[in-house]
Protein backbone atom coordinates (compact mmCIF):
# COMPACT_ATOMS: atom_id res chain seq x y z
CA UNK A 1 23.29 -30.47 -24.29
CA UNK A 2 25.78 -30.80 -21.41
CA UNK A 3 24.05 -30.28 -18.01
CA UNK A 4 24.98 -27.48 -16.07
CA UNK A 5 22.36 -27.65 -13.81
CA UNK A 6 20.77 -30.78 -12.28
CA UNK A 7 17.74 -30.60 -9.72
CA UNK A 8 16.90 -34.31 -8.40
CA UNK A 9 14.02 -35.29 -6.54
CA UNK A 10 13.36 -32.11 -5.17
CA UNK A 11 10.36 -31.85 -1.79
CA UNK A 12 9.76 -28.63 -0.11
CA UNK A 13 7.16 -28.64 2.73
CA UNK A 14 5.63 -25.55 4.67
CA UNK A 15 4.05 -27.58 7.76
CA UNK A 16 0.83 -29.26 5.88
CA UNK A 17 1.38 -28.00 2.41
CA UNK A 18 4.10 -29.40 0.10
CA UNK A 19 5.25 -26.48 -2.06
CA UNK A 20 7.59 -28.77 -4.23
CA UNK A 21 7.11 -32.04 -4.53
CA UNK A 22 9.43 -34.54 -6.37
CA UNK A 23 10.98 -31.93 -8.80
CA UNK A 24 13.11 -33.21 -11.14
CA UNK A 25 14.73 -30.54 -13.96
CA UNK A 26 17.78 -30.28 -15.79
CA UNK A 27 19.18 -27.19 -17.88
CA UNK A 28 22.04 -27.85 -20.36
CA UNK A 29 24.87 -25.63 -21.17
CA UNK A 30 23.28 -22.32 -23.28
CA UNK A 31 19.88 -23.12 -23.15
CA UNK A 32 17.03 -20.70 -22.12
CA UNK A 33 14.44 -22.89 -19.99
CA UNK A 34 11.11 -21.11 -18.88
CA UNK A 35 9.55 -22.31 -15.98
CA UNK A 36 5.53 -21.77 -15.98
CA UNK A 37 2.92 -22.38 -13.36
CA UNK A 38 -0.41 -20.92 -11.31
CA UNK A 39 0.19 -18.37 -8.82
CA UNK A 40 1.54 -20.39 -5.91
CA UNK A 41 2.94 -23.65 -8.49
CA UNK A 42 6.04 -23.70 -6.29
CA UNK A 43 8.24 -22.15 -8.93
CA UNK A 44 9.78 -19.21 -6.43
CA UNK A 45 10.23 -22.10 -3.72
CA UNK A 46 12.33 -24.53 -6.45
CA UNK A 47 14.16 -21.47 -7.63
CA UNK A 48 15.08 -20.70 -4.13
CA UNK A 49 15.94 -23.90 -3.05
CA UNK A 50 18.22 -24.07 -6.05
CA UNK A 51 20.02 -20.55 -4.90
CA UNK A 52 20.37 -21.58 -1.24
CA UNK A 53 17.97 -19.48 0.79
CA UNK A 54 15.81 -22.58 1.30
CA UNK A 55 16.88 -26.10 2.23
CA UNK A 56 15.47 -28.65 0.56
CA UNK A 57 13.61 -31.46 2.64
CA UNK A 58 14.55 -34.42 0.12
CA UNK A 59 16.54 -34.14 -3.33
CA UNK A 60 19.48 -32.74 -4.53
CA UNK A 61 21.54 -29.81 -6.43
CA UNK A 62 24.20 -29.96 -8.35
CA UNK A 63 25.65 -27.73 -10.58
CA UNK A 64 28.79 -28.32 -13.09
CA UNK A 65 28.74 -31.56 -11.48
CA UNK A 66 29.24 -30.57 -8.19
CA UNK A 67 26.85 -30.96 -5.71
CA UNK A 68 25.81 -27.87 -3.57
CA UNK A 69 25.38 -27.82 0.25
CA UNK A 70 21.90 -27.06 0.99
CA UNK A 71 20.65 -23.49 1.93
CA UNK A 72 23.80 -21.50 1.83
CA UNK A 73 23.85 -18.88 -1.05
CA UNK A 74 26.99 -17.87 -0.78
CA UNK A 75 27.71 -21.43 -1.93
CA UNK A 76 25.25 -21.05 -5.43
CA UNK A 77 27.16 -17.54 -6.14
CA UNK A 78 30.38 -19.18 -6.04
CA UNK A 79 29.54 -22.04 -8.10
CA UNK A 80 28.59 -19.23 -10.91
CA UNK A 81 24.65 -19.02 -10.29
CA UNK A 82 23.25 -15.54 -10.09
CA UNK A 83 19.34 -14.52 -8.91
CA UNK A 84 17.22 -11.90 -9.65
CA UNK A 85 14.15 -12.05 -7.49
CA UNK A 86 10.62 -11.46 -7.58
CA UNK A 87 10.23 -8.66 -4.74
CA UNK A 88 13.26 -6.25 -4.55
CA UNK A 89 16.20 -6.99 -2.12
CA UNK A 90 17.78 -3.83 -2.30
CA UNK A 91 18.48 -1.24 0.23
CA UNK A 92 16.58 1.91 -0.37
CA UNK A 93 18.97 3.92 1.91
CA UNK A 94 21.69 3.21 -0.60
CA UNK A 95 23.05 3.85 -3.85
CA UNK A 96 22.69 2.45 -6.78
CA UNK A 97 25.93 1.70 -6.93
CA UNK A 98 25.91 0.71 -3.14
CA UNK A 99 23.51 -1.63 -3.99
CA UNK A 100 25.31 -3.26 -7.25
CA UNK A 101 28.89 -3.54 -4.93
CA UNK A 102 27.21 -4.94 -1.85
CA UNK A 103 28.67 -7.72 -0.41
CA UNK A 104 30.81 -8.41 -3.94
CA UNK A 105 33.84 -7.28 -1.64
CA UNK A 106 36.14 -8.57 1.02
CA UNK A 107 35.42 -7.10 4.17
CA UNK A 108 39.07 -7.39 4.61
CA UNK A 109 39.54 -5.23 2.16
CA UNK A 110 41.41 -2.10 3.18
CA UNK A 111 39.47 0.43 0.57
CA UNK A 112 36.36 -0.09 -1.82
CA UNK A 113 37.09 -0.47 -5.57
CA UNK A 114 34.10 2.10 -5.78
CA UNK A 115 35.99 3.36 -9.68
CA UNK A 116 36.45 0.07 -11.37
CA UNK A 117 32.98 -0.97 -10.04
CA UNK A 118 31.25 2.07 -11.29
CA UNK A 119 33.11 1.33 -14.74
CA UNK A 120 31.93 -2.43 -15.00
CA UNK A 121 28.09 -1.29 -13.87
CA UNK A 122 28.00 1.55 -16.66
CA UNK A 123 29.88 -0.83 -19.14
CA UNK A 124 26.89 -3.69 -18.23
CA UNK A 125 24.42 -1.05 -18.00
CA UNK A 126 24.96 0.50 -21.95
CA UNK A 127 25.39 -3.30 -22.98
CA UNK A 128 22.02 -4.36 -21.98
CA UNK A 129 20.03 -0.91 -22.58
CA UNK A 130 19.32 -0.69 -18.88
CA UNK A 131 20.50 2.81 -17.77
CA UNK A 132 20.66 4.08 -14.68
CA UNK A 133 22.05 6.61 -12.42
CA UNK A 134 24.72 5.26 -10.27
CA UNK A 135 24.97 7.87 -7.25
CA UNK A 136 20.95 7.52 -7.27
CA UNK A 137 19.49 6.49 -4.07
CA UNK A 138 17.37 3.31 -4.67
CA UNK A 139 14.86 4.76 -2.32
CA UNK A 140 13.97 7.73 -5.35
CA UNK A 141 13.03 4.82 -7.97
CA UNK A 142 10.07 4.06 -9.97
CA UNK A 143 9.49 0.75 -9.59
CA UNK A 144 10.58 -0.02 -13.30
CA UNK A 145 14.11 1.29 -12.10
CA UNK A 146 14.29 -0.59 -9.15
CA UNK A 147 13.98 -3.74 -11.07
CA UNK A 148 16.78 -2.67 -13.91
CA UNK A 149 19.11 -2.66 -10.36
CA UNK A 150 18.76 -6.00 -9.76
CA UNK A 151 19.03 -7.59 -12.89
CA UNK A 152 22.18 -5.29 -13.08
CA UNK A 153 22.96 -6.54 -9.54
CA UNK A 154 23.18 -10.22 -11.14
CA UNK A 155 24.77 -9.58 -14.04
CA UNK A 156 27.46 -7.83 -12.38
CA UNK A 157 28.86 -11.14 -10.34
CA UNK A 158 29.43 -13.22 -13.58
CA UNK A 159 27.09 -15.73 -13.50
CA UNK A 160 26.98 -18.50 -15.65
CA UNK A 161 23.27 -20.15 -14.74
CA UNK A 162 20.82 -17.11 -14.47
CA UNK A 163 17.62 -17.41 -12.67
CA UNK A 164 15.70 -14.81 -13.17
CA UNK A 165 12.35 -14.63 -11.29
CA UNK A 166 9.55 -12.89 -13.40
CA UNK A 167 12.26 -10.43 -14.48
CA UNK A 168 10.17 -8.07 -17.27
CA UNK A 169 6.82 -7.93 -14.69
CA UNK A 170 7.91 -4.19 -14.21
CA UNK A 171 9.02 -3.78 -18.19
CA UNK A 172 7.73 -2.44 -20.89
CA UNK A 173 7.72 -4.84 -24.01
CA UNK A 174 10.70 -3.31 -25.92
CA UNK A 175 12.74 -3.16 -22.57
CA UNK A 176 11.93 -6.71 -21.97
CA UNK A 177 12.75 -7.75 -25.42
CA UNK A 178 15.87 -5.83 -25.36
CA UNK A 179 16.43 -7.65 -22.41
CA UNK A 180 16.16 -10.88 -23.77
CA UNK A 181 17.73 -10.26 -26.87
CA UNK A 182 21.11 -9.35 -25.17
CA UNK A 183 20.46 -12.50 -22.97
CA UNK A 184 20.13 -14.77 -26.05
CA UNK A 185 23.25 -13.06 -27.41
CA UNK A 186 25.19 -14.24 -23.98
CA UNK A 187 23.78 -17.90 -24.35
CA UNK A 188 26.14 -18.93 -27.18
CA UNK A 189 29.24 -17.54 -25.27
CA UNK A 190 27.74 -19.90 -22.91
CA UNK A 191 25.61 -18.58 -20.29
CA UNK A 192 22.46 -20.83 -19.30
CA UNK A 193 19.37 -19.04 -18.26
CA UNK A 194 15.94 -20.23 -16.13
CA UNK A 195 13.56 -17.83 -16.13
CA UNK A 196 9.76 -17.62 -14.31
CA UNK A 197 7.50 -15.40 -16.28
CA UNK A 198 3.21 -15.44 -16.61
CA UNK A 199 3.84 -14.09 -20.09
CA UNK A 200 3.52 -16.66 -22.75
CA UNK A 201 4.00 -14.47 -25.49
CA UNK A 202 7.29 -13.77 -24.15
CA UNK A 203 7.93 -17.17 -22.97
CA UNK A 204 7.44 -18.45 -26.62
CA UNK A 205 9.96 -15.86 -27.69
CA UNK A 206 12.57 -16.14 -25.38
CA UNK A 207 12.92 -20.28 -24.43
CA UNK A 208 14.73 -22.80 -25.72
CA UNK A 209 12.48 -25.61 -23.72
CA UNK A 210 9.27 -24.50 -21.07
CA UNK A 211 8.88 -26.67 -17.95
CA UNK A 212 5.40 -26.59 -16.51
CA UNK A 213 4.51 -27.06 -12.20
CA UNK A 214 1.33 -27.02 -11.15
CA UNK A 215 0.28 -27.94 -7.89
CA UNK A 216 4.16 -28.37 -6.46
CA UNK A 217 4.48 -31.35 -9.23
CA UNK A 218 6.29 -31.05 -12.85
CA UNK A 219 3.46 -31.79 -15.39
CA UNK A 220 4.79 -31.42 -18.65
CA UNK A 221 8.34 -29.92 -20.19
CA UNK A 222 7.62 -28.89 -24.22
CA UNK A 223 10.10 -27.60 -26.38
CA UNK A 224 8.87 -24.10 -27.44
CA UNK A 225 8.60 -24.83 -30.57
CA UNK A 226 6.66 -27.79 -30.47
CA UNK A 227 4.13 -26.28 -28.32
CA UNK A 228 1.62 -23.13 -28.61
CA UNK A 229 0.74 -20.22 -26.06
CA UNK A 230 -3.33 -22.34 -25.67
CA UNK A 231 -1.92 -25.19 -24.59
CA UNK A 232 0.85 -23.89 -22.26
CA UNK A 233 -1.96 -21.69 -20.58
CA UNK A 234 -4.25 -25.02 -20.09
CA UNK A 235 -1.50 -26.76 -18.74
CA UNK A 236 -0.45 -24.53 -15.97
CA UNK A 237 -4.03 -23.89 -14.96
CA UNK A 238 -5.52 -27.32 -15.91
CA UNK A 239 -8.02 -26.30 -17.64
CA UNK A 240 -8.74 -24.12 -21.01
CA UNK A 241 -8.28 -20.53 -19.99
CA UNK A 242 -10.19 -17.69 -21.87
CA UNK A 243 -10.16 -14.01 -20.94
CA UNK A 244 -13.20 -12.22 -20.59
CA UNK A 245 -14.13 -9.75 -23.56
CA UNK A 246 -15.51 -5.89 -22.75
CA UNK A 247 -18.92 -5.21 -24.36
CA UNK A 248 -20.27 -1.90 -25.33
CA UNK A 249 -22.57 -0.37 -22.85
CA UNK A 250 -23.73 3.20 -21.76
CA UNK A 251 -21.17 5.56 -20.12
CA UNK A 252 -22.64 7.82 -16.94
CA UNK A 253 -21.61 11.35 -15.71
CA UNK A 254 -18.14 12.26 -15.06
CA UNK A 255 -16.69 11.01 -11.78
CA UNK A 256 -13.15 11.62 -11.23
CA UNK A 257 -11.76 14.97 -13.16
CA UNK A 258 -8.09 16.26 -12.95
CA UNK A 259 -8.14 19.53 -14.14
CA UNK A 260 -4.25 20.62 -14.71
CA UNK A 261 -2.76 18.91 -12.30
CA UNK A 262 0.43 19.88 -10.85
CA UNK A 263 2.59 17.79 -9.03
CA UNK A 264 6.16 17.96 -7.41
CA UNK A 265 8.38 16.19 -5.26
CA UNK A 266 11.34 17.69 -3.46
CA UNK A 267 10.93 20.29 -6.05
CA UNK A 268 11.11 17.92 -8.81
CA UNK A 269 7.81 18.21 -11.18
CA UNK A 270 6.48 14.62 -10.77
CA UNK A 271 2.89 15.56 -13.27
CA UNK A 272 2.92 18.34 -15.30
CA UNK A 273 -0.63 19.87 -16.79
CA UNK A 274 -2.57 16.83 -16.25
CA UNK A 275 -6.16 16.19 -16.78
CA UNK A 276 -8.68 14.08 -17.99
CA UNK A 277 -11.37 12.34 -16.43
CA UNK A 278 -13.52 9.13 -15.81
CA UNK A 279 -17.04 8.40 -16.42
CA UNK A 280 -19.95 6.40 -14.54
CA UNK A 281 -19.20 2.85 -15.92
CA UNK A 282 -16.15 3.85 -17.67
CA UNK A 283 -12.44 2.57 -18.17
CA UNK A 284 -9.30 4.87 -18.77
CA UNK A 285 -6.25 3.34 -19.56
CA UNK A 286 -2.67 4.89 -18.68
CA UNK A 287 0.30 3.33 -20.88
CA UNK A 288 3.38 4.33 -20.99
CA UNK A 289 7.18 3.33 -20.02
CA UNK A 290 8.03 2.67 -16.46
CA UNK A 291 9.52 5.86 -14.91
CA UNK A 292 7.48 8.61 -16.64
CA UNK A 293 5.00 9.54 -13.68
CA UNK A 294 2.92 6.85 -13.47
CA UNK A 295 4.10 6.51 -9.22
CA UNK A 296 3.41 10.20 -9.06
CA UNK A 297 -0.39 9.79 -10.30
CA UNK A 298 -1.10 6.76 -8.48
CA UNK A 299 -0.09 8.51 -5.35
CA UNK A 300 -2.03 11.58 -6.13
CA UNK A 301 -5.47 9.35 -6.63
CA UNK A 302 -4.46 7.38 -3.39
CA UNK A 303 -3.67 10.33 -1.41
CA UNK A 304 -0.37 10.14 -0.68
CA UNK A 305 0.52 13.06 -2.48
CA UNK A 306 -1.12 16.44 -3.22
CA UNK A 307 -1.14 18.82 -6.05
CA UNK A 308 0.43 22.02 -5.80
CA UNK A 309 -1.81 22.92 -8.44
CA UNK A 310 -4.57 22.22 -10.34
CA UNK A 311 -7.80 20.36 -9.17
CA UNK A 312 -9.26 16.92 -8.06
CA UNK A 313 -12.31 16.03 -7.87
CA UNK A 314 -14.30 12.58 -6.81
CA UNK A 315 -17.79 12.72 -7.16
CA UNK A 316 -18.21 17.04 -7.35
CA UNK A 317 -16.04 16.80 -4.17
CA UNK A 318 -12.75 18.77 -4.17
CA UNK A 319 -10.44 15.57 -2.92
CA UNK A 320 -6.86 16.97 -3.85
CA UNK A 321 -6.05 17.72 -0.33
CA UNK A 322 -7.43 14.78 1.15
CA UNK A 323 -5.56 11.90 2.36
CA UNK A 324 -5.72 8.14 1.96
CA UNK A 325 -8.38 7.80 4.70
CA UNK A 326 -10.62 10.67 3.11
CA UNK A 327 -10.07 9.37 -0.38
CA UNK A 328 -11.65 6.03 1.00
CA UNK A 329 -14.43 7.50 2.67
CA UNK A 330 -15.09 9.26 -0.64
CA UNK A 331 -15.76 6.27 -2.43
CA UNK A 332 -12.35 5.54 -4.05
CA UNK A 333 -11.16 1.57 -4.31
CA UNK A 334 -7.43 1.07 -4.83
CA UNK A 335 -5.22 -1.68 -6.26
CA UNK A 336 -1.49 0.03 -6.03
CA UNK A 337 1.69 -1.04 -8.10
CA UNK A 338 3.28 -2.74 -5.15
CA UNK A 339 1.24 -4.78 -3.24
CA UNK A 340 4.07 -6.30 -0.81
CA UNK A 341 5.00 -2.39 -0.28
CA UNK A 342 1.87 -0.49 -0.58
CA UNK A 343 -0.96 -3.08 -0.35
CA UNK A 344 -0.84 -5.39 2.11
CA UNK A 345 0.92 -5.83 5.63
CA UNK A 346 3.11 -9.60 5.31
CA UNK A 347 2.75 -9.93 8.99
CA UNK A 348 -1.08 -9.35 9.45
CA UNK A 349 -3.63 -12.08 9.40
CA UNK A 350 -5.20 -11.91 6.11
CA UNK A 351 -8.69 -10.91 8.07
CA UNK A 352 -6.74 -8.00 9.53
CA UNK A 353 -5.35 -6.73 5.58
CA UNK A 354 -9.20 -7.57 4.22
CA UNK A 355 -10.54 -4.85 6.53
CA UNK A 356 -7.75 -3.08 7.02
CA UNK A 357 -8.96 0.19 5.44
CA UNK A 358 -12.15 -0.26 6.87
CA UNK A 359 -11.39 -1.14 10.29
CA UNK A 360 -13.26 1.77 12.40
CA UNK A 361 -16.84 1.23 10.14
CA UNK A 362 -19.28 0.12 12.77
CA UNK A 363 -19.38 -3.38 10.57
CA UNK A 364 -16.17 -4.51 11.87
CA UNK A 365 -15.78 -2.24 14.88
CA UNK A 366 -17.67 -0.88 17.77
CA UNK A 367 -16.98 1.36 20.56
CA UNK A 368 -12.97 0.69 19.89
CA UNK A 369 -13.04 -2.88 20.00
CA UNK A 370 -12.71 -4.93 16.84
CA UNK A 371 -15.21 -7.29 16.10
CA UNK A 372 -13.36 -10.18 14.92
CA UNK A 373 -16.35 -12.35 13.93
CA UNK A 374 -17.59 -10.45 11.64
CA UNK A 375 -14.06 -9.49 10.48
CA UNK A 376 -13.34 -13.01 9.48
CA UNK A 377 -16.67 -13.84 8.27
CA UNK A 378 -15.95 -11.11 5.86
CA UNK A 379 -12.55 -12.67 4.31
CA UNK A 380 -13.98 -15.64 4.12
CA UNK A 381 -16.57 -14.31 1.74
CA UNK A 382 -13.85 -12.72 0.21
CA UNK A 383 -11.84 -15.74 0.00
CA UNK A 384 -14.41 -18.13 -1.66
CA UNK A 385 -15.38 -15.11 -4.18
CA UNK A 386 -12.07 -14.14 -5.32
CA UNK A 387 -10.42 -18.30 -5.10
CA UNK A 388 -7.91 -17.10 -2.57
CA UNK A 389 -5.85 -20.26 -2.65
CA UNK A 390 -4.18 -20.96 0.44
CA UNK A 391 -5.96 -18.78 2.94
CA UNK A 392 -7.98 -18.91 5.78
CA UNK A 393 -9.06 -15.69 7.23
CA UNK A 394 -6.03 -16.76 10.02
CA UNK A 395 -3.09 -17.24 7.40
CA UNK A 396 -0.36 -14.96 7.33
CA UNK A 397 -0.57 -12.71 4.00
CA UNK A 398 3.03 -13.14 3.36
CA UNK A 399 2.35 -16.77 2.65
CA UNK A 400 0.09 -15.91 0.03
CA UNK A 401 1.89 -16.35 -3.42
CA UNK A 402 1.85 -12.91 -5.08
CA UNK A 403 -0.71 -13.80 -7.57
CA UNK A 404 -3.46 -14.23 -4.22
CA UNK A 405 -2.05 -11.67 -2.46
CA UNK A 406 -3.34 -9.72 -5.63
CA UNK A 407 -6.83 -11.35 -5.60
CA UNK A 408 -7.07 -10.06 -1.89
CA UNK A 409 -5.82 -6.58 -2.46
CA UNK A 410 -9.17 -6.61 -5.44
CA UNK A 411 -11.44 -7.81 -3.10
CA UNK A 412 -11.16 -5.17 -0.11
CA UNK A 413 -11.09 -2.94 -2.99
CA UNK A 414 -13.84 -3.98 -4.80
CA UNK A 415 -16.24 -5.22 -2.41
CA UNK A 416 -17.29 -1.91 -0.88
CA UNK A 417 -18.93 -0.71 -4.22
CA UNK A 418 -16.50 1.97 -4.73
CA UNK A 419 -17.39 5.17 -7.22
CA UNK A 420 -13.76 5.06 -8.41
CA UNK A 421 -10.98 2.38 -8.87
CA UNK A 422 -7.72 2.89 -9.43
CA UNK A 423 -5.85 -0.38 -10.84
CA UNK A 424 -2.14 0.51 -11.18
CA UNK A 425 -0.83 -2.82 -12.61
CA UNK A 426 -3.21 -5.16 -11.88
CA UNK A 427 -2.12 -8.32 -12.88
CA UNK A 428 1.85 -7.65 -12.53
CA UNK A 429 3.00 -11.26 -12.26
CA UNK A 430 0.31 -12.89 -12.35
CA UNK A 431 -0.71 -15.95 -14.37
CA UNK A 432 -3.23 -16.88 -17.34
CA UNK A 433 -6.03 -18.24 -14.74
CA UNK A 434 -5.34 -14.94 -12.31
CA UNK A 435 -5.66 -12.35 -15.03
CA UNK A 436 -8.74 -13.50 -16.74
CA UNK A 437 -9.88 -13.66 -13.24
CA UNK A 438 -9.06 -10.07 -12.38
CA UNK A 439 -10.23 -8.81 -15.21
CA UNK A 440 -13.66 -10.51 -15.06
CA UNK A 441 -13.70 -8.45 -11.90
CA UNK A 442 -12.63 -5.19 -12.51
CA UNK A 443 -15.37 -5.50 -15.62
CA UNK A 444 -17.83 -6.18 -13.48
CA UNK A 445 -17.02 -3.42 -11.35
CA UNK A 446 -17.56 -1.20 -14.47
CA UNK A 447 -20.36 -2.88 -15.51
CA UNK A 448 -21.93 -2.06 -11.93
CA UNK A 449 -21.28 1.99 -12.86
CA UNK A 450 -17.09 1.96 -11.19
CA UNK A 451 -15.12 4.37 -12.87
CA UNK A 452 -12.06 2.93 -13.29
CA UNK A 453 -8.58 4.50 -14.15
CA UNK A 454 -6.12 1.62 -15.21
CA UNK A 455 -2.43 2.38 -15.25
CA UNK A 456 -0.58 -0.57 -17.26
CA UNK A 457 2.47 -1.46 -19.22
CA UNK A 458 0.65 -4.51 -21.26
CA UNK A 459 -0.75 -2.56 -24.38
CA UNK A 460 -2.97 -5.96 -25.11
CA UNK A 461 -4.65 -5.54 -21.49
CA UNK A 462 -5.01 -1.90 -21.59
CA UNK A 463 -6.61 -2.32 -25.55
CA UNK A 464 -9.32 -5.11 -24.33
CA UNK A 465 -10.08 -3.67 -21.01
CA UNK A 466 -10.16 0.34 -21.81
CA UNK A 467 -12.79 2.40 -23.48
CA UNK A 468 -10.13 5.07 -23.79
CA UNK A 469 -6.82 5.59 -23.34
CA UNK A 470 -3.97 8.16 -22.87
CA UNK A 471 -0.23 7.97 -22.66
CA UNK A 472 1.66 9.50 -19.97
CA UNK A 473 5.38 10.35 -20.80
CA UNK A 474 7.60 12.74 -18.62
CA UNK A 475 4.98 13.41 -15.94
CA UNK A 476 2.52 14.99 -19.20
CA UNK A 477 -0.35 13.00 -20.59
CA UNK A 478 -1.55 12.61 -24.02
CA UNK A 479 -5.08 13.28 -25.25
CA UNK A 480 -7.55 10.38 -25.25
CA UNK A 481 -7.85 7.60 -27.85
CA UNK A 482 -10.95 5.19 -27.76
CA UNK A 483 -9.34 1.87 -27.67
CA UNK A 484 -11.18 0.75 -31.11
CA UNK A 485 -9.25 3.38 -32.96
CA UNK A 486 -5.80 2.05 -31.05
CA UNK A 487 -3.29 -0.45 -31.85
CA UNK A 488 0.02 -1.65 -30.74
CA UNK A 489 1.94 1.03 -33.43
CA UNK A 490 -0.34 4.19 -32.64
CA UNK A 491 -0.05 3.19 -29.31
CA UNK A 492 3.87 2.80 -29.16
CA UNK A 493 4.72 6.34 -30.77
CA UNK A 494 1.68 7.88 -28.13
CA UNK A 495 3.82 5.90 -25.55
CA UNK A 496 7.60 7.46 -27.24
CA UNK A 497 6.27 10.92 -26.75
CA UNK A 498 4.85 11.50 -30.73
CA UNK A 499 1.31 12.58 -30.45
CA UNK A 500 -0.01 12.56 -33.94
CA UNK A 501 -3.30 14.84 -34.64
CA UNK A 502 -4.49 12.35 -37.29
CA UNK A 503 -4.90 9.67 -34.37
CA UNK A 504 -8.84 9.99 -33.79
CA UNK A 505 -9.36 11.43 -30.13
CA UNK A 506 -12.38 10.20 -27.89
């Protein structure tokens, strides 16, 4: 295949570390190339480098044969290459819309083209099966939405080579393949795609050719169908990679109950009759599309939000009108859905986030002084436990790849013995050796009496990890299933809003 896109000796360095080093890749005209690695490979540094918003220290770019001036983005869009990143760059204070149009325009322009754009985004939008609301503020999005917006947003400058950085982490598996069927579709007109994703059942359904870092280096390229989902997960991780299995054990008294829940925001019903609850050593897992409450109830069980009816209570203690502080206190753990938004602070020391909601406890405190000894002693224990690669208890958390940003959020969760854990999306973008790892974890936490209330779009994670399980659509939640009696059919009409009677309940 004709190369459209030639990376040559690409080196990246960060002071002491070298995040890319050597990188050589091609991708030819059409072709679908996945790009695997670990959790901090140097596959969101190569990708950037390639876009412009890095320069590269030694190597090269060039795309249609022409060789792009280093770190200047505006450069890569013109050349025909468009991005969709990992974390959002949108702006929440804006429109959808807004958001799609900005900086597609001449400022020179004497009056937006708001009209035709709105046409082209809708057109795009119903092509791909992505809808959304146009005059929407980006602010008022799940997270699943927010991510539609940018793939939308790259999509609707024409690009020819499409990077797309772990695009489906917020997608259900029928949006993502949707996704990638309409992609494939716009490969033989000519478009050439890269994509980063941790899933390697979708890599093997998507790619053309997989490329594999690990450490900063290129280890291996495979075509996809000369290769197998084992032995792309042992070479990213260097090792053979096996996820930990949930045995059978005894389930305690009832720790978290939601009795008819009610909640709104700005009037809007958010959760709508919920309730269920969580037992002593248990696991209850949430499924369901992006969008259809599951912000509004990790909120509630963080304390962010409150019911306006209803009850909640941790432990016989009424917590609905508590706040995040109080819900701590009470023994809940949390791991939210976005831990660059919600669960850690970028700028912060990563001894600072470790005891961050723990900071007054006379352990790391005393008479209003912080004691930063025992502070940092502390995330270094949590460091060596939970393999927080790249850390010291001094290193900025926003140089933490995402997938040990993750393993730190766990820790300060998990470390304080919590009654209750809520894991919304756990292992989001994370790779083979990072998810078995987390969910070692989170079933040892059960195992040690946690109840546990796991919100996630993989069905295969929420099947092996749950001892029941409930769908949430439109803010309302199914009844229970035990996971035994679930499987990826039963659990896909629970998940479409068809609750049969003849599924067994638990």
């Amino acid at each position: 295949m004709t190369p459209v896109l030639e990376l040559d000796g690409i080196t990246k360095r960060f002071g002491s570390l070298i995040a890319n080093d050597n990188v050589t890749l091609s991708l030819g005209q059409g072709e679908v190339l996945a790009l695997l690695g670990e959790n901090g490979a140097g596959k969101t540094t190569l990708m950037n480098i390639l876009f412009g918003h890095y320069a590269a220290d030694e190597g090269s770019v060039r795309v249609f044969g022409q060789e792009l001036p280093s770190g200047k983005p505006r450069a890569a869009i013109e050349a025909g290459v468009g991005m969709v990143h990992q974390h959002f760059t949108l702006a929440g204070n804006l429109t959808v819309l807004d958001n799609v149009m900005l900086g597609s325009e001449s400022l020179l322009r004497a009056r937006s083209a708001r009209s035709g754009a709105r046409k082209k985004l809708m057109e795009i939008s119903e092509r791909f099966g992505l809808p959304v609301k146009p005059d929407e503020k980006v602010s008022r999005l799940s997270v699943g939405e927010r991510q539609r917006v940018e793939i939308l947003k790259a999509l609707y400058r024409d690009a020819r080579v499409l990077i797309l950085d772990e695009p489906t982490a917020v997608l259900a598996r029928p949006e993502a393949q949707r996704l990638f069927e309409t992609l494939r579709e716009m490969t033989k007109e000519g478009l050439s795609l890269i994509f980063i994703s941790h899933k390697l059942h979708e890599v093997m359904g998507a790619s053309d050719r997989v490329a594999v870092l690990r450490g900063g280096q290129m280890v291996a390229e495979r075509k996809t169908h000369e290769t197998s989902p084992e032995e792309l997960a042992e070479l990213m991780v260097g090792r053979k990679v096996e996820r930990p299995v949930r045995q059978d054990h005894k389930i305690g008294a009832p720790v978290l109950i939601a009795d008819r829940v009610r909640v709104e925001t700005d009037g809007e019903t958010q959760l709508n009759d919920v309730s269920f609850s969580i037992h002593e050593g248990e696991i209850l897992g949430i499924v369901g599309v992006s969008g259809n409450g599951q912000a509004a109830l990790g909120a509630l069980l963080s304390g962010l939000t409150h019911p306006v009816s209803g009850t909640l209570t941790l432990a016989g203690e009424d917590v609905g009108a508590l706040g995040p502080r109080g819900m701590i206190r009470a023994g809940a753990g949390r791991i939210p859905e976005d831990r660059h938004a919600e669960g850690a602070v970028g700028e912060l020391a990563v001894w600072e986030n470790a005891v961050l909601e723990r900071l007054r406890s006379p352990e790391f405190s005393r008479r209003g002084f912080v004691r930063q000894g025992a502070c940092k002693a502390f995330a270094a224990g949590l460091i060596k436990r939970f393999d927080i690669r790249g850390a010291t208890p001094d290193t900025r958390t926003r140089l933490l790849s995402g997938g040990n940003m993750q393993k730190l959020i766990l820790g300060r969760s998990l470390s304080i013995g919590p009654r209750f854990v809520l894991a919304n999306q756990p292992t989001r973008g994370l790779d083979e050796g990072a998810i078995a790892a987390v969910h070692s974890e989170l079933l040892a936490a059960r195992s040690q009496g946690a109840a546990i209330l796991l919100i996630s779009e993989e069905l295969e994670e929420a099947v092996a990890l749950s001892d029941r399980i409930q769908a949430i659509v439109k803010g309302q939640l199914s009844r229970p299933v035990r996971a035994e009696d679930a499987d990826a059919q039963s659990l896909g009409l629970m998940m479409a809003g068809v609750w049969k009677d003849d599924i067994h309940a638990a």
